[in-house]
PDB file of N, CA and C in Angstrom:
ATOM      1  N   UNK A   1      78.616  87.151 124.784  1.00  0.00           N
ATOM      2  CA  UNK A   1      78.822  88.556 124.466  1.00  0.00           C
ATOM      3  C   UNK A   1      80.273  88.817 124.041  1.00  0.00           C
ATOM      4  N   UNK A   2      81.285  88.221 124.905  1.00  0.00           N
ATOM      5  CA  UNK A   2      82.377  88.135 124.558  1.00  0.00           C
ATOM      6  C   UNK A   2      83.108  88.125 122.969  1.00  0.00           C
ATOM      7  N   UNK A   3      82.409  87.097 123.076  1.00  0.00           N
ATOM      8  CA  UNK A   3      82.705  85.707 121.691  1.00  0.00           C
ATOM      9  C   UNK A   3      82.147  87.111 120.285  1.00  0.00           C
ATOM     10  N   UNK A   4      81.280  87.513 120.619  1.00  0.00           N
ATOM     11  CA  UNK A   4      80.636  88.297 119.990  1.00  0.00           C
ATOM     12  C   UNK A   4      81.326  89.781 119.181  1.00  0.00           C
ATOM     13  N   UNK A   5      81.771  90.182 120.759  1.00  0.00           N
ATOM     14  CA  UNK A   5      83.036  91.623 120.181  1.00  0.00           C
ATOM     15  C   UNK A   5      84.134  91.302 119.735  1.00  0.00           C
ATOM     16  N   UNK A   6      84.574  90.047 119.993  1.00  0.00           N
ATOM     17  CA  UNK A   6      85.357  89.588 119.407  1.00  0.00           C
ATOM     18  C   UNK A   6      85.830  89.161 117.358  1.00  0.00           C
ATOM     19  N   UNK A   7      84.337  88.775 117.436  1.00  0.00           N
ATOM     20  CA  UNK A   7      84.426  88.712 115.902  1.00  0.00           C
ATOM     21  C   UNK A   7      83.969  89.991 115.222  1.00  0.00           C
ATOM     22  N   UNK A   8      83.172  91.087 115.820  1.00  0.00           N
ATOM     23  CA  UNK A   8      83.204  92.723 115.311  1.00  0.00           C
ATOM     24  C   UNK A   8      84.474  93.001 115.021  1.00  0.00           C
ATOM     25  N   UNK A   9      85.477  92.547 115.915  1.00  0.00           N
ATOM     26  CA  UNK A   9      86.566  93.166 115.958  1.00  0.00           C
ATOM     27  C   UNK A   9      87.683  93.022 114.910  1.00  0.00           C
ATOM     28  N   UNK A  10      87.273  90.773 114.635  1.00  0.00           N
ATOM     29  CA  UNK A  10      88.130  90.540 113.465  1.00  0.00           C
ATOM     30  C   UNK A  10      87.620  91.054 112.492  1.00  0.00           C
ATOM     31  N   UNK A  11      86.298  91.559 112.309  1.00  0.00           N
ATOM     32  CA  UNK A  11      85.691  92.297 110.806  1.00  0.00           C
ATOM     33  C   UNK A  11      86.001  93.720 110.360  1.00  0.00           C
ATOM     34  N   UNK A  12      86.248  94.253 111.761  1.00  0.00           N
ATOM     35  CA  UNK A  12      86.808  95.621 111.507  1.00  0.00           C
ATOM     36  C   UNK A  12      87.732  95.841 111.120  1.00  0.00           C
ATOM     37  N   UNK A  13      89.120  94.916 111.432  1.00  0.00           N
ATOM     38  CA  UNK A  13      89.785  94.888 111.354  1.00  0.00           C
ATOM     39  C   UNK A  13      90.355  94.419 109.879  1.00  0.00           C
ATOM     40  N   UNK A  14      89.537  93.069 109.392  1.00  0.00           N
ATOM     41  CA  UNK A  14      89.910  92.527 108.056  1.00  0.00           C
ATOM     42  C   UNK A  14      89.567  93.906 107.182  1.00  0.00           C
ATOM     43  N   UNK A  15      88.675  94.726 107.605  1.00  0.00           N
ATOM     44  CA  UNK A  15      87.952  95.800 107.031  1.00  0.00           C
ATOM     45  C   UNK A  15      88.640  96.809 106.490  1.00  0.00           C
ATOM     46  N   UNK A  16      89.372  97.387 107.611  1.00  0.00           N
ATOM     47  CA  UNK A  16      90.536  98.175 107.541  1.00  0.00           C
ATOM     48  C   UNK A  16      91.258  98.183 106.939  1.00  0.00           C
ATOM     49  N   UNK A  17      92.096  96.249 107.092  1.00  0.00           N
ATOM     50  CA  UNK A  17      93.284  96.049 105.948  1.00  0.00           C
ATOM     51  C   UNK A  17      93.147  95.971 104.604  1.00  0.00           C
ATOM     52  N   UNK A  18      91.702  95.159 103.932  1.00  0.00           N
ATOM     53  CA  UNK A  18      91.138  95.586 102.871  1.00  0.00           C
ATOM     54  C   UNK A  18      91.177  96.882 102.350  1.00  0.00           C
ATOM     55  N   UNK A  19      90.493  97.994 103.119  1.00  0.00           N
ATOM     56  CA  UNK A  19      90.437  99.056 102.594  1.00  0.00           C
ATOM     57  C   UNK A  19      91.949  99.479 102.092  1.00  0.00           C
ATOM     58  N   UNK A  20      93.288  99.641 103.190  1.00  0.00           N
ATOM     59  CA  UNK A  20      94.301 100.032 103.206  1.00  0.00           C
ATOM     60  C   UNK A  20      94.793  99.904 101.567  1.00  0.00           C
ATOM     61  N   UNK A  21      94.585  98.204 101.790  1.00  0.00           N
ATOM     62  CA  UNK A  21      95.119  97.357 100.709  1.00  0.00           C
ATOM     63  C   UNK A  21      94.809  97.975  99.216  1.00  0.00           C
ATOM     64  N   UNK A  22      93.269  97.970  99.287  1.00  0.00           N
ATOM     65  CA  UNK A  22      93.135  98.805  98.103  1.00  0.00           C
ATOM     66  C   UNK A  22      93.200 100.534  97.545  1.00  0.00           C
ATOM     67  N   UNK A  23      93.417 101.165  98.328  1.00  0.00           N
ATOM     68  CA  UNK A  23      93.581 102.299  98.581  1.00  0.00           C
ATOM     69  C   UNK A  23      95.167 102.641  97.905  1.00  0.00           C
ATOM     70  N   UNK A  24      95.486 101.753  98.819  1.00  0.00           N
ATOM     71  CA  UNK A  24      97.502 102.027  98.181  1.00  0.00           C
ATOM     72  C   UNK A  24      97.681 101.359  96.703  1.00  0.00           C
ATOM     73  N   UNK A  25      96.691  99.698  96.459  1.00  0.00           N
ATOM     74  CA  UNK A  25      96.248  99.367  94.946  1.00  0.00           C
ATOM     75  C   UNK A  25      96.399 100.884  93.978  1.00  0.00           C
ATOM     76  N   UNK A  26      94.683 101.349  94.562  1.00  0.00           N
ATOM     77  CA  UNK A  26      94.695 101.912  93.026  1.00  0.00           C
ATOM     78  C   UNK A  26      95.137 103.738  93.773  1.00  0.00           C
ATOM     79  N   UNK A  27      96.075 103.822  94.268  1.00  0.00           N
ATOM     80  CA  UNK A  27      96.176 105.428  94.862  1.00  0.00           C
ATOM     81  C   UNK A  27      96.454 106.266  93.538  1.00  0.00           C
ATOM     82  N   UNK A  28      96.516 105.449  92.576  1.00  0.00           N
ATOM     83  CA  UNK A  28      96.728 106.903  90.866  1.00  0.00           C
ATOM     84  C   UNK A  28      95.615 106.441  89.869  1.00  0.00           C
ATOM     85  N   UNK A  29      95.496 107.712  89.113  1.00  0.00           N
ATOM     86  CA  UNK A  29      94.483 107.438  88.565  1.00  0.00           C
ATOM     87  C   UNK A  29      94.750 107.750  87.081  1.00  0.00           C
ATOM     88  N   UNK A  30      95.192 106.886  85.759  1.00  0.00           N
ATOM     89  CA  UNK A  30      94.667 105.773  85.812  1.00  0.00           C
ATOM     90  C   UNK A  30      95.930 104.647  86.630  1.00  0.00           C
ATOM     91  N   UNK A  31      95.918 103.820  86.932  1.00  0.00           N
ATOM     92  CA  UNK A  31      96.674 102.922  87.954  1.00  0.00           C
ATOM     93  C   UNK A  31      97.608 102.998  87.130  1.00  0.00           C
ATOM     94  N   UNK A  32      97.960 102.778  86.028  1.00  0.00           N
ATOM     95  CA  UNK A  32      99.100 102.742  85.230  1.00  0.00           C
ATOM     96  C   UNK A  32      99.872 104.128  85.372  1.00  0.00           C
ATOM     97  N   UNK A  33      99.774 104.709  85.788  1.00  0.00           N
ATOM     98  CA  UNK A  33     100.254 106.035  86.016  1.00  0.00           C
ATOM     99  C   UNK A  33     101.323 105.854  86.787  1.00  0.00           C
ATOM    100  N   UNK A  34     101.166 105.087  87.861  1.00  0.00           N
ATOM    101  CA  UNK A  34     102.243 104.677  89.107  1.00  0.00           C
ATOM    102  C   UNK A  34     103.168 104.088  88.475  1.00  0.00           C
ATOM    103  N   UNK A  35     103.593 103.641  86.956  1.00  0.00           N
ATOM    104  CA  UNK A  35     104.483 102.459  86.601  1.00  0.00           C
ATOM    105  C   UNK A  35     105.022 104.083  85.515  1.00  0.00           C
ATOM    106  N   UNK A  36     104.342 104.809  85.080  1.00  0.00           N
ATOM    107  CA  UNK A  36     104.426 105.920  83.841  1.00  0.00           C
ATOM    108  C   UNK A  36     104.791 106.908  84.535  1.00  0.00           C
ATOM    109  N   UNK A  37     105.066 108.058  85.754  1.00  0.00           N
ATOM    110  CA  UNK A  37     105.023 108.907  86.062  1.00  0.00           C
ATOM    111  C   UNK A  37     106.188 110.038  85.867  1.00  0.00           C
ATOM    112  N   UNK A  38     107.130 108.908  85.463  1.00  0.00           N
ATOM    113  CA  UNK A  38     108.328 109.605  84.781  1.00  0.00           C
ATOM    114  C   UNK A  38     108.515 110.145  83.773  1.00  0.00           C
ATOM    115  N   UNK A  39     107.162 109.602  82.025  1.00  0.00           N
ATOM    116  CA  UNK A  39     107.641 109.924  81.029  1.00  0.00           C
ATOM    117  C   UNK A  39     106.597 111.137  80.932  1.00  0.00           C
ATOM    118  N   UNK A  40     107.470 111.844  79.714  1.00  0.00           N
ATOM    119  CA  UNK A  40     106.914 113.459  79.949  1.00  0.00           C
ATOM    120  C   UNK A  40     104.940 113.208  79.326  1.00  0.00           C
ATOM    121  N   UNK A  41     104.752 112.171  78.794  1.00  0.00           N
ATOM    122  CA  UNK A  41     103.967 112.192  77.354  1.00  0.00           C
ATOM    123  C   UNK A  41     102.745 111.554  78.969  1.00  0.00           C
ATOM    124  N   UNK A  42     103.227 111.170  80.207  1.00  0.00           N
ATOM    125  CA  UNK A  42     102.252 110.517  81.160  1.00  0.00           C
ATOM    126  C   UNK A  42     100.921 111.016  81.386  1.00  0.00           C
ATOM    127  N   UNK A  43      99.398 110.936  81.891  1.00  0.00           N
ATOM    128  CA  UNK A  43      98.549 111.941  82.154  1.00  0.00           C
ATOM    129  C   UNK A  43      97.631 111.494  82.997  1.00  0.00           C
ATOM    130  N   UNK A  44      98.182 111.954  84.433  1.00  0.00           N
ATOM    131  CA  UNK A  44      97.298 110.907  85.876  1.00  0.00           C
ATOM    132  C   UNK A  44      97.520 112.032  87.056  1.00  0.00           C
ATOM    133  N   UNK A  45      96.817 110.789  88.224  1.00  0.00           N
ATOM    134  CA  UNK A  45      97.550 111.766  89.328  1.00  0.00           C
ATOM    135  C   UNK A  45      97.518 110.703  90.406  1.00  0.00           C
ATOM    136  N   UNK A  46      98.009 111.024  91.404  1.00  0.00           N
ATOM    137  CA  UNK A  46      97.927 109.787  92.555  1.00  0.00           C
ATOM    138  C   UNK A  46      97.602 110.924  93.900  1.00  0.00           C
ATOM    139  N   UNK A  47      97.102 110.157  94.797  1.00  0.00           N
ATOM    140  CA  UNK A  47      96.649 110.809  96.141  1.00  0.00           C
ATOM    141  C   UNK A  47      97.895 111.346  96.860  1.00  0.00           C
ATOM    142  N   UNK A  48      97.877 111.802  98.155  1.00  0.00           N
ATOM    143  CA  UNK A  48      98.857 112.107  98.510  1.00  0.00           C
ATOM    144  C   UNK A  48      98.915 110.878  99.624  1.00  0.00           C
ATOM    145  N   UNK A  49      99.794 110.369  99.859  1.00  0.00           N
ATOM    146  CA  UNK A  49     100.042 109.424 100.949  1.00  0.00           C
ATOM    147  C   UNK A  49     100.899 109.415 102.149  1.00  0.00           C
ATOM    148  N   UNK A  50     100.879 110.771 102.368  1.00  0.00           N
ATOM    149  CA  UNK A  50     101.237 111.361 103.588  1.00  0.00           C
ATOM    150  C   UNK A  50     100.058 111.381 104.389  1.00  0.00           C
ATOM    151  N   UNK A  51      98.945 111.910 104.053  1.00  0.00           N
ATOM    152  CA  UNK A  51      97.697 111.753 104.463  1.00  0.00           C
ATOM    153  C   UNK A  51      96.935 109.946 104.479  1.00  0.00           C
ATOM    154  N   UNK A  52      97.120 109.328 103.363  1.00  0.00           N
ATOM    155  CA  UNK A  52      96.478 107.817 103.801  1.00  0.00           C
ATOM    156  C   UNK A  52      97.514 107.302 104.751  1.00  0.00           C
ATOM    157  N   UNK A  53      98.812 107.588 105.012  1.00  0.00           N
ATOM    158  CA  UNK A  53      99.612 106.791 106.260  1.00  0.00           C
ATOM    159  C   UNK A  53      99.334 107.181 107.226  1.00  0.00           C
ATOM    160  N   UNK A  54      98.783 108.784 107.650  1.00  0.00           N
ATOM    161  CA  UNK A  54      98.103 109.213 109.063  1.00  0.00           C
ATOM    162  C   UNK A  54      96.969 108.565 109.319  1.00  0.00           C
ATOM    163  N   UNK A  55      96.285 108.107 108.002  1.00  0.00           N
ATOM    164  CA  UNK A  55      94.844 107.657 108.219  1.00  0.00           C
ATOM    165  C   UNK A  55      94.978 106.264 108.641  1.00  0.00           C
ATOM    166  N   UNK A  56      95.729 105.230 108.679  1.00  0.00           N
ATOM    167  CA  UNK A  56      96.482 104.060 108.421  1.00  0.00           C
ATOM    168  C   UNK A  56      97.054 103.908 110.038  1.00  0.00           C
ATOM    169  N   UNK A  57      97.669 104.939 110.161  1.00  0.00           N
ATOM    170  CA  UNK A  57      98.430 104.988 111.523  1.00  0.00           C
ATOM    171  C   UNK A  57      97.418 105.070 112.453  1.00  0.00           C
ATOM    172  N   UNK A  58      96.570 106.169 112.452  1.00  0.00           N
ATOM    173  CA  UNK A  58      95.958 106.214 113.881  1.00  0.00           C
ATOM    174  C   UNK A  58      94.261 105.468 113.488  1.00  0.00           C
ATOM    175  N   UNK A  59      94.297 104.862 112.842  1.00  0.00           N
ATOM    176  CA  UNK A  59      93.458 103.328 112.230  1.00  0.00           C
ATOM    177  C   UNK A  59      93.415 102.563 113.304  1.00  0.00           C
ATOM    178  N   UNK A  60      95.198 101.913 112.788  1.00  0.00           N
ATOM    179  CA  UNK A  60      95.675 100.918 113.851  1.00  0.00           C
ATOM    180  C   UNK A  60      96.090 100.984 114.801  1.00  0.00           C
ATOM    181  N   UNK A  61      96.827 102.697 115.803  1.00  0.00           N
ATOM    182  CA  UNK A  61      96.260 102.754 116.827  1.00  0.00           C
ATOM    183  C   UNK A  61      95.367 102.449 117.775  1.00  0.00           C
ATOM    184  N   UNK A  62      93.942 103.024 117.244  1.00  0.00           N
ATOM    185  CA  UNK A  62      92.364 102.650 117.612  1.00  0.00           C
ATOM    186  C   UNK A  62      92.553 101.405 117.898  1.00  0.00           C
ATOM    187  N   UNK A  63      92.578 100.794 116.633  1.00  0.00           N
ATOM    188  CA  UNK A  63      92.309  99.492 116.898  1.00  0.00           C
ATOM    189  C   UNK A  63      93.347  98.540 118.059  1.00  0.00           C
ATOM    190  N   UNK A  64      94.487  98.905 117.722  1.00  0.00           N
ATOM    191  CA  UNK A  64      95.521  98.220 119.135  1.00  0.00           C
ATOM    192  C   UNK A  64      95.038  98.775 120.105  1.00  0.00           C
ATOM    193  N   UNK A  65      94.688 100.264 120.486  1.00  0.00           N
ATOM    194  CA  UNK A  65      93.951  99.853 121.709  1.00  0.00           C
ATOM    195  C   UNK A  65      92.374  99.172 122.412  1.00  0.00           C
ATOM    196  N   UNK A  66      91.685  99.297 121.131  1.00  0.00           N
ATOM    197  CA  UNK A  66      90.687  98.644 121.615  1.00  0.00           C
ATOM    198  C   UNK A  66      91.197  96.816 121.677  1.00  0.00           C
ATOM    199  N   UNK A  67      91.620  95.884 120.961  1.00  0.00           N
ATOM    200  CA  UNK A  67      91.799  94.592 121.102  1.00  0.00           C
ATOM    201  C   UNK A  67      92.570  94.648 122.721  1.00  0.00           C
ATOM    202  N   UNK A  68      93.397  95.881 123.196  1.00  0.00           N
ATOM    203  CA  UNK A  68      94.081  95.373 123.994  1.00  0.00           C
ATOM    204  C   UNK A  68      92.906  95.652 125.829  1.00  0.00           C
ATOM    205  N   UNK A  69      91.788  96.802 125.188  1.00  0.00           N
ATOM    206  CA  UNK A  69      90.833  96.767 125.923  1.00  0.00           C
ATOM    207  C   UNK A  69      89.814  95.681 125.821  1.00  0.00           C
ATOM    208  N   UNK A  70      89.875  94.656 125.141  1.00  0.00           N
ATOM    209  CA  UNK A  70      88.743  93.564 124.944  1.00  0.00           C
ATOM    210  C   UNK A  70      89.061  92.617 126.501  1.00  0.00           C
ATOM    211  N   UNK A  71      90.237  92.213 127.390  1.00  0.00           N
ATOM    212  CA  UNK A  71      89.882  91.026 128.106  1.00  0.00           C
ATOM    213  C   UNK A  71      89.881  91.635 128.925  1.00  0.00           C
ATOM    214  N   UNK A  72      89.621  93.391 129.169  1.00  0.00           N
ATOM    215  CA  UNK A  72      89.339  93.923 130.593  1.00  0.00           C
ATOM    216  C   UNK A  72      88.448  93.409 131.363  1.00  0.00           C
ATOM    217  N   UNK A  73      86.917  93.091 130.583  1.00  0.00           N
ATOM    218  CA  UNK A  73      85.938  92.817 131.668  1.00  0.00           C
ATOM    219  C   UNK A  73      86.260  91.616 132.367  1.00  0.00           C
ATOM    220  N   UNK A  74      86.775  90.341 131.849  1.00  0.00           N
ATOM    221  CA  UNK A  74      86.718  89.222 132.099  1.00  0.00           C
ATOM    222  C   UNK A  74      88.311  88.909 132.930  1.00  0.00           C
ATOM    223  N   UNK A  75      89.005  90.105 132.607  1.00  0.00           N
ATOM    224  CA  UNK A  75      90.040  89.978 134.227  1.00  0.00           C
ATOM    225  C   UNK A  75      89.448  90.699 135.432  1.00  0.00           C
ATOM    226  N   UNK A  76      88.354  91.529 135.322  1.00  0.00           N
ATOM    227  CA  UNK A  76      88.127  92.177 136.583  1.00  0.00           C
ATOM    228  C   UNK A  76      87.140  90.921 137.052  1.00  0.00           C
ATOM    229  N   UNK A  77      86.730  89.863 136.405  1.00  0.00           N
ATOM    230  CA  UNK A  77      85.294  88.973 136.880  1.00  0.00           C
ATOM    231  C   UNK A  77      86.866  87.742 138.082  1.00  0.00           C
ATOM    232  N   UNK A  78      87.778  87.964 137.272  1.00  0.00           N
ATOM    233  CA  UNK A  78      88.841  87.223 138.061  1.00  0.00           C
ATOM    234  C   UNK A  78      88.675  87.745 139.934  1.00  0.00           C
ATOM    235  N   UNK A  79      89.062  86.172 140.550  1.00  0.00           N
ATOM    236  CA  UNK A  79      89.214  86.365 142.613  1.00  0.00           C
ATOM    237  C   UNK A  79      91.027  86.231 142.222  1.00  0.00           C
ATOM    238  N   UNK A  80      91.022  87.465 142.171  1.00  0.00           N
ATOM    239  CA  UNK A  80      92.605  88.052 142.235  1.00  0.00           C
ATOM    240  C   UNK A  80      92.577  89.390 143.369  1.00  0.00           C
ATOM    241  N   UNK A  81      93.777  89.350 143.753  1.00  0.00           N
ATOM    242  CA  UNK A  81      94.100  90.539 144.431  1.00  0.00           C
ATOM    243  C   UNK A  81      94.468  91.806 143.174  1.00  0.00           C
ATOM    244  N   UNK A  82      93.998  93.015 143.514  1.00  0.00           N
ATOM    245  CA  UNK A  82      93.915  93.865 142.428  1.00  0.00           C
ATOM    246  C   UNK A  82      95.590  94.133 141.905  1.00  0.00           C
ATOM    247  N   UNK A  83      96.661  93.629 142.349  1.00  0.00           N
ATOM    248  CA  UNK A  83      97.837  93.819 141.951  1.00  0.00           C
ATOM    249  C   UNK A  83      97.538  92.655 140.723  1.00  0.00           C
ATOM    250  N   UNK A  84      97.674  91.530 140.843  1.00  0.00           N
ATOM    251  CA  UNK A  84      97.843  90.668 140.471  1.00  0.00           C
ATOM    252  C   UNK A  84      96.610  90.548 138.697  1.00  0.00           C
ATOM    253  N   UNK A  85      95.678  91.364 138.987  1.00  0.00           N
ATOM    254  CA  UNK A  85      94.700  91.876 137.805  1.00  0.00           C
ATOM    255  C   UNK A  85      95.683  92.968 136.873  1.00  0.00           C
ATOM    256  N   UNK A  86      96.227  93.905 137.638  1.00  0.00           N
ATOM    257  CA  UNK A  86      96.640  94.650 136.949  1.00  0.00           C
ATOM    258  C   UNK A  86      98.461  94.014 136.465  1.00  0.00           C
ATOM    259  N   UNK A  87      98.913  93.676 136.890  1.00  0.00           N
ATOM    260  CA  UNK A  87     100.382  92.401 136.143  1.00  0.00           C
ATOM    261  C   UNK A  87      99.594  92.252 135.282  1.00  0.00           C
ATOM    262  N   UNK A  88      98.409  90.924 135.188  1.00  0.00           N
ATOM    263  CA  UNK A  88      97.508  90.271 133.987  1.00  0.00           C
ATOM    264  C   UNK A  88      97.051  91.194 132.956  1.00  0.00           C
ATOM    265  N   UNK A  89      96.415  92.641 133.245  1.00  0.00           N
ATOM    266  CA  UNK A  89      96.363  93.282 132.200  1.00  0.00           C
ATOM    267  C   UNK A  89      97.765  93.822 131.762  1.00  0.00           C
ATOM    268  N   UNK A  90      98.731  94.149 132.224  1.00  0.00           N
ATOM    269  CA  UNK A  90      99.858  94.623 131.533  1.00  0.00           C
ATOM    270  C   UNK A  90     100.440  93.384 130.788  1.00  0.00           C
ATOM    271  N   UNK A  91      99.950  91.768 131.190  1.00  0.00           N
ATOM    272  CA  UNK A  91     100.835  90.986 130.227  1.00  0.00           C
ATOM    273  C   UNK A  91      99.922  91.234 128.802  1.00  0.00           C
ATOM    274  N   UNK A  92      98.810  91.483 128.598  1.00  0.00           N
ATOM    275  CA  UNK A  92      98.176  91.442 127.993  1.00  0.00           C
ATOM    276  C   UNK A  92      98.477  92.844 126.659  1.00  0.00           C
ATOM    277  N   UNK A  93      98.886  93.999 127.511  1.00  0.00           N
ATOM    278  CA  UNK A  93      99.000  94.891 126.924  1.00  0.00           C
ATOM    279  C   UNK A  93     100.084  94.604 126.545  1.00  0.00           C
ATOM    280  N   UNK A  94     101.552  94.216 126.973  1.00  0.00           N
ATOM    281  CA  UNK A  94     102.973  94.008 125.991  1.00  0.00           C
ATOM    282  C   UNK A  94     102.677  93.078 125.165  1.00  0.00           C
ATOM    283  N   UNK A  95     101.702  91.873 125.304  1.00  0.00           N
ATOM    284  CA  UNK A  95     101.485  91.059 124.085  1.00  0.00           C
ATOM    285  C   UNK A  95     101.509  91.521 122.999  1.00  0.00           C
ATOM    286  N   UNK A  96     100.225  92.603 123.257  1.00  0.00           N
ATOM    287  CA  UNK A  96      99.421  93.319 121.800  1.00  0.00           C
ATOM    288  C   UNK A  96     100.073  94.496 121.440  1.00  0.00           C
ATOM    289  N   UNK A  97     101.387  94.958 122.139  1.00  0.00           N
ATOM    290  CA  UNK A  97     101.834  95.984 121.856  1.00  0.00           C
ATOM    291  C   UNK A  97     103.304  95.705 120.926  1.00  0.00           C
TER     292      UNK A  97
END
């Protein structure tokens, strides 16, 4: 099951950066616009990207916290004293943070 959310997670994730990737690609329309936007004779427009970096930001939020919620179950299956679970999840969380 593990093994399982685990690779949802790398897909969501490759998913995300794909999208990002192309998003900021073609953010004007026609793409040549982004290289033209200076000359008066230009005729495009591009998105606003104040809005795709919020979308971008709290993306990868989500996602840093869910990867950093993935080895919860399998430290609580740990014969630890509950201090010693919670150290293990905080090394876990400065890793990914």
């Amino acid at each position: 099951m593990l093994e399982r959310i685990i690779y949802v997670t790398l897909g969501v994730v490759t998913a995300a950066g794909i999208s990002v990737a192309v998003a900021l690609a073609l953010q004007c329309t026609p793409v040549s616009y982004y290289w033209n936007w200076w000359k008066d004779d230009a005729e495009g427009h591009c998105i606003h990207l104040h809005g795709l970096g919020l979308a971008a930001g709290g993306i990868g939020i989500a996602l840093d916290l869910w990867i950093m919620l993935i080895p919860l179950p399998e430290i609580r299956k740990l014969r630890l004293p509950l201090k010693q679970k919670l150290g293990l999840f905080l090394v876990f969380v400065a890793w990914a943070g």
